[in-house]
Protein backbone atom coordinates (compact mmCIF):
# COMPACT_ATOMS: atom_id res chain seq x y z
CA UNK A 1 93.16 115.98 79.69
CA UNK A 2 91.41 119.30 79.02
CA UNK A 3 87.92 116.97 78.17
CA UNK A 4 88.09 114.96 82.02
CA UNK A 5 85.22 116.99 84.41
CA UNK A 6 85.56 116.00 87.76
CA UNK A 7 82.89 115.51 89.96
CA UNK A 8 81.91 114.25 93.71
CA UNK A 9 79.45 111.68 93.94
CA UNK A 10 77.30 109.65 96.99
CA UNK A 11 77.78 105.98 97.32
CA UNK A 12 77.68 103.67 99.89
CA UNK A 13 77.57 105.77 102.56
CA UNK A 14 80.18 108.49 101.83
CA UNK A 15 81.52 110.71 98.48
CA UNK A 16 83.70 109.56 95.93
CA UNK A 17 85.35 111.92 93.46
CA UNK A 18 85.21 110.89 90.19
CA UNK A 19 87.04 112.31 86.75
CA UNK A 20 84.95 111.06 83.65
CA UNK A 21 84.90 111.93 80.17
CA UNK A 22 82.69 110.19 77.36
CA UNK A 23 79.25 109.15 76.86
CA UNK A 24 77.53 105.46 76.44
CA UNK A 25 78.09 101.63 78.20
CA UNK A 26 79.80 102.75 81.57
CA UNK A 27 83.57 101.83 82.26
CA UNK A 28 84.63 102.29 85.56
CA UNK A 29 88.45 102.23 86.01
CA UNK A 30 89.89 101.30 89.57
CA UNK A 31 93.55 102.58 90.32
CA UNK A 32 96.01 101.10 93.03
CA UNK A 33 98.81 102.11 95.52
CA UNK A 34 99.98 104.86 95.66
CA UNK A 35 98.20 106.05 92.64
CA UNK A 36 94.78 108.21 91.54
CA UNK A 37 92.29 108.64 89.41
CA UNK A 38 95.20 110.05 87.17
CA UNK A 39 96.82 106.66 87.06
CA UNK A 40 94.45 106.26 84.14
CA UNK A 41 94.76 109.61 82.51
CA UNK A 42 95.96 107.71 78.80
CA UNK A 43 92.91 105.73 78.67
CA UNK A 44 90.38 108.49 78.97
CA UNK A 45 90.08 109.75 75.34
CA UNK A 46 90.42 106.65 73.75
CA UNK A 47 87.54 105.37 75.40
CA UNK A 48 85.64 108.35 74.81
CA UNK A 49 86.36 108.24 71.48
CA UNK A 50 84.89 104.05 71.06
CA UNK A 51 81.66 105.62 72.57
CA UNK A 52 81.49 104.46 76.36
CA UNK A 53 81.53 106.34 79.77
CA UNK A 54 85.42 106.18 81.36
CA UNK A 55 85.19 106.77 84.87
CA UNK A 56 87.95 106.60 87.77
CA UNK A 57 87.30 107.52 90.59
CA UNK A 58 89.72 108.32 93.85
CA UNK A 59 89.04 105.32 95.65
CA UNK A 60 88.06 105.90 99.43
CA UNK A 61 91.21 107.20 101.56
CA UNK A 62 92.82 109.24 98.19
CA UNK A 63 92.61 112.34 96.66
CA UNK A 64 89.21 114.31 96.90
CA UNK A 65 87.15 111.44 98.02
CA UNK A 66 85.91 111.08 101.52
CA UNK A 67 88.77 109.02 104.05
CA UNK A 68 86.89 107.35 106.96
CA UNK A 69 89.10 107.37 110.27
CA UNK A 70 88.84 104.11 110.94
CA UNK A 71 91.25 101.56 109.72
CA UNK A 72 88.59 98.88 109.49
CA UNK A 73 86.98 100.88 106.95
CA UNK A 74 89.13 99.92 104.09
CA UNK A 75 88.28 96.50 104.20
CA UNK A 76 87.62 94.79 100.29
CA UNK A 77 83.69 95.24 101.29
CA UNK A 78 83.80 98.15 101.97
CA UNK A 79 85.73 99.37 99.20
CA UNK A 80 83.49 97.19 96.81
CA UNK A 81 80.14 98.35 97.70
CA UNK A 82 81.87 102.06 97.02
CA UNK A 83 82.38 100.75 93.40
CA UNK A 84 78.79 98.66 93.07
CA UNK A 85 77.14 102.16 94.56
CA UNK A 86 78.54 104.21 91.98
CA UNK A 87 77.01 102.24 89.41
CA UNK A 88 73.36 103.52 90.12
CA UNK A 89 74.26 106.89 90.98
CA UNK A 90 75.82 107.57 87.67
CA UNK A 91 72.44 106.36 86.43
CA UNK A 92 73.34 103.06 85.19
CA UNK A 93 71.88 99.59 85.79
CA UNK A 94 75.58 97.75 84.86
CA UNK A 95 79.04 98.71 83.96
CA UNK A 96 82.38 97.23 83.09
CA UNK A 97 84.42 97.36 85.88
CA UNK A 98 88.84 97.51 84.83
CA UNK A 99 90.96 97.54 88.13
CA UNK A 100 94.83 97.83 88.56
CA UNK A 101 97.05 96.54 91.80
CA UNK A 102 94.74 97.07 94.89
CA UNK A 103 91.93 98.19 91.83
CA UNK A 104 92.30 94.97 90.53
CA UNK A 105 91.15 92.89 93.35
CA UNK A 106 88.43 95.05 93.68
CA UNK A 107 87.71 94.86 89.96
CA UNK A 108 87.41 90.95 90.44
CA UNK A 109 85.19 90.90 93.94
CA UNK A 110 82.47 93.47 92.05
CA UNK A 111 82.54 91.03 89.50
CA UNK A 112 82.54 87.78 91.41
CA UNK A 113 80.06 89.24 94.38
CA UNK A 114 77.68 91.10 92.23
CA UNK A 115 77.02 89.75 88.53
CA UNK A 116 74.06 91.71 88.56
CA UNK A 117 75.79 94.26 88.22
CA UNK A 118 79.21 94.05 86.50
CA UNK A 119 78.71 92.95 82.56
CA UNK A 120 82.55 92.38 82.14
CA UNK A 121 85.86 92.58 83.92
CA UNK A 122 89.36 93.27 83.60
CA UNK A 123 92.23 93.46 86.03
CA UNK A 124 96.17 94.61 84.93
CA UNK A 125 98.88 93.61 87.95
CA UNK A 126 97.00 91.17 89.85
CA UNK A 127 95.41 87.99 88.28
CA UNK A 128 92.17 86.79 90.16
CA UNK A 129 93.05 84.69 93.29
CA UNK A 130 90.32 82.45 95.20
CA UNK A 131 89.85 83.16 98.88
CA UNK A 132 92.51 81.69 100.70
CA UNK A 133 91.58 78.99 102.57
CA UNK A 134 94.30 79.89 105.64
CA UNK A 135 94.16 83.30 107.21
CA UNK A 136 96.69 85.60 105.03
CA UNK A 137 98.35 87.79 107.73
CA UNK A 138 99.93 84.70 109.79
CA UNK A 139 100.52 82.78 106.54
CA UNK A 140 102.74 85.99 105.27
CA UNK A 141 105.04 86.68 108.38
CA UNK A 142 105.74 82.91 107.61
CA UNK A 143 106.42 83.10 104.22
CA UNK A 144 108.39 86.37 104.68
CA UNK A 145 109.74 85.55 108.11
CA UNK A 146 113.22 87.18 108.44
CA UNK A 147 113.10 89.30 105.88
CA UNK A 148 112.02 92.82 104.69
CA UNK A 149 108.53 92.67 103.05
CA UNK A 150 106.27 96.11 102.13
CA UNK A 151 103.00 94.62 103.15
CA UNK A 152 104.09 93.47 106.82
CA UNK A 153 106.01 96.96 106.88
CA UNK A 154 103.19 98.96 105.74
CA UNK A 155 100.85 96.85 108.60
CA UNK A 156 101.59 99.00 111.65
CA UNK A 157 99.65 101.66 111.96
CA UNK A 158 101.85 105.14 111.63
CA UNK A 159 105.09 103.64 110.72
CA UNK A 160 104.88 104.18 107.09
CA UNK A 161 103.06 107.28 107.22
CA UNK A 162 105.64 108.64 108.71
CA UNK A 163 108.39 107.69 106.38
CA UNK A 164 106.41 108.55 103.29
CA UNK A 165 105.32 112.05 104.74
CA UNK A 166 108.67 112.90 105.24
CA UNK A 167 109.22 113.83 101.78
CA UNK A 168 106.57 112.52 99.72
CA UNK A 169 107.82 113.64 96.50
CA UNK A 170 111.13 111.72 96.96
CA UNK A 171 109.17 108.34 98.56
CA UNK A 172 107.11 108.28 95.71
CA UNK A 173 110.08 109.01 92.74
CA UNK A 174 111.42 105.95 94.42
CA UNK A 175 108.50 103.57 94.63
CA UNK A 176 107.26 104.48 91.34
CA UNK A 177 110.78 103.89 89.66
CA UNK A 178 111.71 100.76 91.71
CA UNK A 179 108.14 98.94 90.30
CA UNK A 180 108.61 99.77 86.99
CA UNK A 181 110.24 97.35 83.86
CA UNK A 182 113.33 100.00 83.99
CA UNK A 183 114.42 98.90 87.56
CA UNK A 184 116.05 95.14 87.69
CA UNK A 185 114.31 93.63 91.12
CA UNK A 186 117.22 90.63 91.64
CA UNK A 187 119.98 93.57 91.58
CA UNK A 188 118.13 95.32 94.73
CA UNK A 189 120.04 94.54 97.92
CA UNK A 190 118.43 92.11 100.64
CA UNK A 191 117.16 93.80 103.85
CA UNK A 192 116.03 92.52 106.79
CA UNK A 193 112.73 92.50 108.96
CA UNK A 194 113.37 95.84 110.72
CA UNK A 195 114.60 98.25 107.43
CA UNK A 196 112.37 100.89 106.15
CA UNK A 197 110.49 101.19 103.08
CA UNK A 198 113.56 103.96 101.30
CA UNK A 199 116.55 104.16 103.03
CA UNK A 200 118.06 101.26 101.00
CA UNK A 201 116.55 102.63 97.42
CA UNK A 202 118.16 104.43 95.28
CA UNK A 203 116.75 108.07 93.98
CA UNK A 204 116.82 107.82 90.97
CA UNK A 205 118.26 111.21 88.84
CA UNK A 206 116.41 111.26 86.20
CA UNK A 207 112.67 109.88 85.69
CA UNK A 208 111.67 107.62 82.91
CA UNK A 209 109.93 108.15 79.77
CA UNK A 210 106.24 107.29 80.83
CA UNK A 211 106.51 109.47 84.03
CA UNK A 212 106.98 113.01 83.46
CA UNK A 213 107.91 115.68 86.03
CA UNK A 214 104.15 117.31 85.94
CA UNK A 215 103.08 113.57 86.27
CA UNK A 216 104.99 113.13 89.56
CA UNK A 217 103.96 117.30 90.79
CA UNK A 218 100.12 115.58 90.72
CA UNK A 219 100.75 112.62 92.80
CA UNK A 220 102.91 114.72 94.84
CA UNK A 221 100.13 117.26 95.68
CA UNK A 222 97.65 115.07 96.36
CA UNK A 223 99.40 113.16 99.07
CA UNK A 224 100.61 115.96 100.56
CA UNK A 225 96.96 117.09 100.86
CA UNK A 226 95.73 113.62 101.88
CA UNK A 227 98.46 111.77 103.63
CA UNK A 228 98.69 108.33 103.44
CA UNK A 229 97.02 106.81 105.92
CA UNK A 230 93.99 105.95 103.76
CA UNK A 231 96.21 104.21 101.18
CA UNK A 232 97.99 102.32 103.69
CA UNK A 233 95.35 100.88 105.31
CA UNK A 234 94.16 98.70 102.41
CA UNK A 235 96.67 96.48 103.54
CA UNK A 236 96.03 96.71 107.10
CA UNK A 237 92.51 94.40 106.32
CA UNK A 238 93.72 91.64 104.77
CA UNK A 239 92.39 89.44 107.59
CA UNK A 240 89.41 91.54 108.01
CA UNK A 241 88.88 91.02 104.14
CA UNK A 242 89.10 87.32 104.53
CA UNK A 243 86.75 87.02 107.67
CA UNK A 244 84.04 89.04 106.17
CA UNK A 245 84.17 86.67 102.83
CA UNK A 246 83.84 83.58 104.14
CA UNK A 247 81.45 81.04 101.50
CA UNK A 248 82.37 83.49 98.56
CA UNK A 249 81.91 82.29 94.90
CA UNK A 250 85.11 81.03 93.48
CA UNK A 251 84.30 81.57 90.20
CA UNK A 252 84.26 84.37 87.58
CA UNK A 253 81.40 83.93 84.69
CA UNK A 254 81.59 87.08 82.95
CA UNK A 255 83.71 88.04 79.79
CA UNK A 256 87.49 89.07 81.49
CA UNK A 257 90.45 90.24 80.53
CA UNK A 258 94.17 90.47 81.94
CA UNK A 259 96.89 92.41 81.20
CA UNK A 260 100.47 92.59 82.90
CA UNK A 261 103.69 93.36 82.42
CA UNK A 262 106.43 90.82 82.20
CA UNK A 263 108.92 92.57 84.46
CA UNK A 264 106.23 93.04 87.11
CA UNK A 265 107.29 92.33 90.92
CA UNK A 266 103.59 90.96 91.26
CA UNK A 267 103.88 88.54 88.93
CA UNK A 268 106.52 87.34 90.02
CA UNK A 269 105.06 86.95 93.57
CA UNK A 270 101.85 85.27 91.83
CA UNK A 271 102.89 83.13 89.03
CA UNK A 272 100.52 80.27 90.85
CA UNK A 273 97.55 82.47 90.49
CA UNK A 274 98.35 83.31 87.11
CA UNK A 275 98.70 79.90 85.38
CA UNK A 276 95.32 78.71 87.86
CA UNK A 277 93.67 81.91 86.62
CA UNK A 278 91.93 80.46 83.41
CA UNK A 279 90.35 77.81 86.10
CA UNK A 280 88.67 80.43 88.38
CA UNK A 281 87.95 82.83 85.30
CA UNK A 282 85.89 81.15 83.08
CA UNK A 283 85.44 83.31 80.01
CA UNK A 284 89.27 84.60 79.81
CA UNK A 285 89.40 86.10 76.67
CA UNK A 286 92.40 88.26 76.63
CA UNK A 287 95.66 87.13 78.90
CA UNK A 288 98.61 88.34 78.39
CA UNK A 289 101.43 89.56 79.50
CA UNK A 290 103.44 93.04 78.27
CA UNK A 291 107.37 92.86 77.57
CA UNK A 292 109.54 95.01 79.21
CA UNK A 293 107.03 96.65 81.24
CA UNK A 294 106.82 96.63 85.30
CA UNK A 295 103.72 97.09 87.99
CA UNK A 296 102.48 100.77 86.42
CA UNK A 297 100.93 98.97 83.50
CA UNK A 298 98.44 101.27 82.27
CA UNK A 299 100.89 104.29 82.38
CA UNK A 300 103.82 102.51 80.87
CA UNK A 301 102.19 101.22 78.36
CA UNK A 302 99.22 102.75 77.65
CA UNK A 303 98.94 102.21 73.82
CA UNK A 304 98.96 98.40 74.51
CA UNK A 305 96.82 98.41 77.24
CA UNK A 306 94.17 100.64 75.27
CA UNK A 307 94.60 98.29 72.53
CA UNK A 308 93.49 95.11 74.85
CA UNK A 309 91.25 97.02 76.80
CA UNK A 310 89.20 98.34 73.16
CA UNK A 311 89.78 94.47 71.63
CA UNK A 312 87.78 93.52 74.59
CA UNK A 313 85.07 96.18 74.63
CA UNK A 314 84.50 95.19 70.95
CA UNK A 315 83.84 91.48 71.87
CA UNK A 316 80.91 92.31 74.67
């Protein structure tokens, strides 16, 4: 950790921070909800080390980096040509581009939008989905009518902040722990359309092995400096996303690679886009899937994840 340099840097219109270590072929790493740059603190020397330029940046609405006011500002563009700005302003004509959860979707648009300027691409969580041809924010309060689902919760505008900012380091003890391959989804209990986000979740006592106290003090501290707002309004363009993409290539050309973890919640939730993946991703070199592991992929298993990600540098 003592080797990552953090920096702020112009794109698109406002400043991103970045942490970086290495030099060489640039590798820009795109984190999730309710993550950071840190999210990817395993992969940073081992990169370094095979010779290339690791780079995460907070994306737009976390940590350091700039967090418009508007909630229409988080929409996939957006947040894209953030990620396709960097890649000139760190002096480069083309990276790699790795995303995880919300990073992963971005991961696949800068690769499926701009081929110009993404080489290769990689995604852990979230396999590469086509636009949907329906409008996705009707379509889910139908699939989920009735019952408790994060995404339509998070939707309104304040409600989850508030629950979150309560106590922060408690909300996010309990998200983290309730995604990850230690927690059993099917034993949760059901809840209905109008529960929060924690009441029904158990704290957990102790924390497990790939999240350590001083992991869980830097996530703390930097969303009690940024609220969450930012975060939670990636999911509050989903339609927004979906209007602005309209006639959008549906398929991927470049060298990709995917990585999850069998116990993930996500998979679960997109075992159709997983087995139709290979047909939308046409040079799918690495796919596969992590036992015992849930939705924090990179952190709870980061010596299998830097062994894909470095088997798939070596084959560009």
């Amino acid at each position: 950790m003592s080797q990552i340099a953090e920096r702020r840097i112009a794109t698109n219109g406002i400043e991103l921070n970045i942490a970086e270590q290495g030099e060489g072929p640039l590798v820009l790493m795109l984190h999730g909800f309710p993550e950071s740059w840190y999210s990817w603190r395993h992969q940073f020397e081992p990169l370094a080390a095979a010779g290339y330029h690791a780079v995460a940046p907070d994306m737009r609405g976390y940590g350091k980096s700039d967090k418009p006011a508007n909630i229409e500002a988080y929409n996939q563009v957006e947040v894209v040509n953030d990620i396709i700005g960097l890649i000139p302003a760190l002096g480069y004509d083309t990276a790699i581009v790795i995303g995880h959860d919300w990073g992963a979707p971005t991961a696949w648009s800068c690769a499926l939008n701009h081929p110009d300027r993404i080489s290769a691409v990689g995604a852990l969580s979230v396999p590469f989905s086509a636009r949907s041809p329906v409008q996705p924010m009707p379509a889910m309060r139908e699939i989920f009518k009735g019952q408790f689902f994060y995404q339509l919760y998070f939707f309104e505008p304040g409600v989850a902040e508030a629950e979150f900012e309560k106590d922060i380091r408690t909300a996010l003890k309990k998200f983290l722990v309730m995604a990850a391959g230690e927690t059993d989804l099917t034993t949760l209990s059901a809840r209905g359309p109008d529960d929060d986000m924690f009441t029904g979740l158990p704290n957990p006592e102790t924390l497990p092995a790939w999240l350590k106290e001083t992991d869980l003090d830097f996530y703390t501290a930097e969303f009690e400096r940024s609220g969450m707002r930012g975060p939670l309004n990636y999911y509050r363009n989903h339609d927004l996303t979906w209007e602005l993409t309209e006639g959008a290539p549906t398929e991927i050309q470049q060298p990709a690679m995917f990585v999850a973890g069998d116990r993930d919640g996500v998979i679960m939730m997109a075992a159709a886009a997983l087995q139709a993946m290979p047909d939308h991703v046409k040079d799918l070199r690495i796919n596969e899937l992590i036992p015992g592991i849930g939705h924090w992929t990179q952190q709870e298993a980061p010596d299998k994840v830097n062994d894909a990600l470095l088997r798939f540098l070596r084959q560009l």
